[in-house]
N, C-alpha and C. Protein backbone atom coordinates (compact mmCIF):
# COMPACT_ATOMS: atom_id res chain seq x y z
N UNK A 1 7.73 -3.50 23.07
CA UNK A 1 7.54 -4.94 23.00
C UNK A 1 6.16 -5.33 23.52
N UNK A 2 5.56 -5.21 24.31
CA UNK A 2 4.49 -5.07 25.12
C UNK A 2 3.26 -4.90 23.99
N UNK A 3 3.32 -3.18 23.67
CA UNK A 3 2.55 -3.57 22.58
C UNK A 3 2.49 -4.23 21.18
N UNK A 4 3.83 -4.42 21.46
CA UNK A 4 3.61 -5.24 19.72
C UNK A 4 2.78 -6.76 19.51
N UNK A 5 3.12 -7.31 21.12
CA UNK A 5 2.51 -8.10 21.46
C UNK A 5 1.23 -8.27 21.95
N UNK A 6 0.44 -7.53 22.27
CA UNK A 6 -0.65 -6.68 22.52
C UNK A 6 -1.47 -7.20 21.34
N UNK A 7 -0.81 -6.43 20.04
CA UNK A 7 -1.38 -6.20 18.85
C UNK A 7 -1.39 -8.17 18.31
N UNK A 8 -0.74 -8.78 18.48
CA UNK A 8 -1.08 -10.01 18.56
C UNK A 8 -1.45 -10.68 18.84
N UNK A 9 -1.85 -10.66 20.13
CA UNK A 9 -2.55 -11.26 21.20
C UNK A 9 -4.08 -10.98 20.67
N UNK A 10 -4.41 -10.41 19.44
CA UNK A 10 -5.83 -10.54 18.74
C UNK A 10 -6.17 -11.40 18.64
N UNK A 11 -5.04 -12.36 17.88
CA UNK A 11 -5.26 -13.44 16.94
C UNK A 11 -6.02 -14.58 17.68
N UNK A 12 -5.91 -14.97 18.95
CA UNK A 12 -6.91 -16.23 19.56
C UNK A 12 -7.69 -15.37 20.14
N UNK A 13 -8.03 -14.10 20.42
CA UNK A 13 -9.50 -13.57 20.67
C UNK A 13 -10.02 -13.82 19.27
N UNK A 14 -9.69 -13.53 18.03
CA UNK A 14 -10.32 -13.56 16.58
C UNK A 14 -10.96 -14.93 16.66
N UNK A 15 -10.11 -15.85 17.10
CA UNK A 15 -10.26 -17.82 16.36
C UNK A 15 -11.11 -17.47 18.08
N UNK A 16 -11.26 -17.26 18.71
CA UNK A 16 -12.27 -17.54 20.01
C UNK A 16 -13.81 -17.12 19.30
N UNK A 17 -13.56 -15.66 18.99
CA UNK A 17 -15.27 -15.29 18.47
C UNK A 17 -15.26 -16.09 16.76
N UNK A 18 -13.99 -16.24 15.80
CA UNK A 18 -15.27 -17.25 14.62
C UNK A 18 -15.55 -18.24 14.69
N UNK A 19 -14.97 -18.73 16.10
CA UNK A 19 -15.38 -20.43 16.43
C UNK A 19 -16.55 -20.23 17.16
N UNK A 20 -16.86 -19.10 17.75
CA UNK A 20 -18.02 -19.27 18.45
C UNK A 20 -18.99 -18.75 16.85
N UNK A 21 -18.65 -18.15 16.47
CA UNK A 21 -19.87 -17.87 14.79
C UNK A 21 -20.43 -18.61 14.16
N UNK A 22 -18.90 -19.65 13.82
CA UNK A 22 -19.43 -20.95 13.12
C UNK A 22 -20.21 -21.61 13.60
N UNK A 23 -19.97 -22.16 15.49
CA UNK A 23 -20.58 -22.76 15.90
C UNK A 23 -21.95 -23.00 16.95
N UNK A 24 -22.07 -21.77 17.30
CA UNK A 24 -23.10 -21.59 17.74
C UNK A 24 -24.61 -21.55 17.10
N UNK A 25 -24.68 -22.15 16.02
CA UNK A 25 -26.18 -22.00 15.44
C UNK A 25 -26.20 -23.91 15.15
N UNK A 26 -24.78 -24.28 15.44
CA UNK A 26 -24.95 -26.09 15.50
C UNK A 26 -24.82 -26.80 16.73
N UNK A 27 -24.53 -26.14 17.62
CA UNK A 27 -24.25 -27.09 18.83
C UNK A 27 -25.20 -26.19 20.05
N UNK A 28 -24.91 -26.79 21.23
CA UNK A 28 -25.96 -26.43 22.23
C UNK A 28 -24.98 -24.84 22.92
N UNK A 29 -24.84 -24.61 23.74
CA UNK A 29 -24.19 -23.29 24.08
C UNK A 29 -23.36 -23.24 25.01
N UNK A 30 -23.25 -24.26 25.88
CA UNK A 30 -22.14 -25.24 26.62
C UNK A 30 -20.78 -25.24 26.21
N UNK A 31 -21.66 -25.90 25.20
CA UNK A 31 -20.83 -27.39 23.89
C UNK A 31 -19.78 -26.21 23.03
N UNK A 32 -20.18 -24.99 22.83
CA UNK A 32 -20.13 -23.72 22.04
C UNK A 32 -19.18 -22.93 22.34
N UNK A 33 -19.04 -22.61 24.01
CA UNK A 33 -18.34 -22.32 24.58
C UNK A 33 -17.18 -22.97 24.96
N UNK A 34 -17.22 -24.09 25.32
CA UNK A 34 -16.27 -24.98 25.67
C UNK A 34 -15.52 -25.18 24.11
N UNK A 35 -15.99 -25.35 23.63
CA UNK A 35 -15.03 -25.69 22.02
C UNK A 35 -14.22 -24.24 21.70
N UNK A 36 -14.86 -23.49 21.75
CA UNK A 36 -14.13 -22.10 21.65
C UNK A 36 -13.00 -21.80 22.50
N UNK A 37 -13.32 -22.36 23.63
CA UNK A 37 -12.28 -21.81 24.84
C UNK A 37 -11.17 -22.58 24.28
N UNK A 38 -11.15 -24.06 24.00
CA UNK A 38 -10.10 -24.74 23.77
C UNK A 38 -9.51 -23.99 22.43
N UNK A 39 -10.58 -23.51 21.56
CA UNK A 39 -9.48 -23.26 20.28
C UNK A 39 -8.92 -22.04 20.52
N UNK A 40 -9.56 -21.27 21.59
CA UNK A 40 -8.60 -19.89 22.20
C UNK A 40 -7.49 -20.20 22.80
N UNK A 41 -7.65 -21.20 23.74
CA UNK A 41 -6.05 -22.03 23.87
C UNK A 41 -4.86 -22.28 23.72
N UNK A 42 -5.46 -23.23 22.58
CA UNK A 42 -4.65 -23.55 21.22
C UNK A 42 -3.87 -22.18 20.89
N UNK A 43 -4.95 -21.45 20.46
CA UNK A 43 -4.14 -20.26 19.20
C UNK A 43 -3.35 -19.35 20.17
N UNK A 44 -3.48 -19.37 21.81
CA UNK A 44 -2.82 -18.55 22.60
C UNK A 44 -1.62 -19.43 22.84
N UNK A 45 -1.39 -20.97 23.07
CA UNK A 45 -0.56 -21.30 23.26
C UNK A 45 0.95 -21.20 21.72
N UNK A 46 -0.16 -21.53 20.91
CA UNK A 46 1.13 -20.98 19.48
C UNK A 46 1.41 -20.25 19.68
N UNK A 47 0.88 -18.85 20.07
CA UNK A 47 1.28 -17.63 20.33
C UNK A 47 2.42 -17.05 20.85
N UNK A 48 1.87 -17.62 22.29
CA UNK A 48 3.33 -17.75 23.27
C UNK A 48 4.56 -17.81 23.19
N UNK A 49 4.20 -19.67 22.06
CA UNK A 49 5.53 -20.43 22.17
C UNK A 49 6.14 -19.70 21.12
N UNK A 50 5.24 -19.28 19.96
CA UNK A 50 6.48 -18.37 18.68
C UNK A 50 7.09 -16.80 19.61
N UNK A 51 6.09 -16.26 20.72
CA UNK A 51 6.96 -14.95 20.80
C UNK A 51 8.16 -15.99 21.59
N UNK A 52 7.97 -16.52 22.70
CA UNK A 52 9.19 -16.94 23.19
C UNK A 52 10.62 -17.19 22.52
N UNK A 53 10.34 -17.64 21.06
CA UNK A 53 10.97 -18.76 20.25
C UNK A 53 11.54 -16.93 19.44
N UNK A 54 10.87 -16.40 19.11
CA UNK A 54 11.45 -15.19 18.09
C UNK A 54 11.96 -13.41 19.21
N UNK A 55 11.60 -13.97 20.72
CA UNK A 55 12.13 -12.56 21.10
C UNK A 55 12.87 -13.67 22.49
């Protein structure tokens, strides 16, 4: 279980670095970081709540 979850736990490192891809050549590097962190967040908190919800 551990690793299966492991192996999922990619998915908001992934949306952390293409939010920083997209956005780092438009915003200042702050601004870049901070937007990323939140959408790492985000995609960790879905995460969570579906393993909770399916194991």
């Amino acid at each position: 279980t551990t690793i299966l979850f492991g192996m999922w736990s990619i998915i908001p490192y992934f949306v952390y670095l293409a939010t920083l891809y997209v956005l780092v050549d438009r915003m200042r590097l702050e601004a870049t970081l901070a937007l990323a962190t939140v959408a790492w967040l985000m995609a960790a908190t879905v995460l969570v709540t579906l393993w909770v919800r399916m194991h």
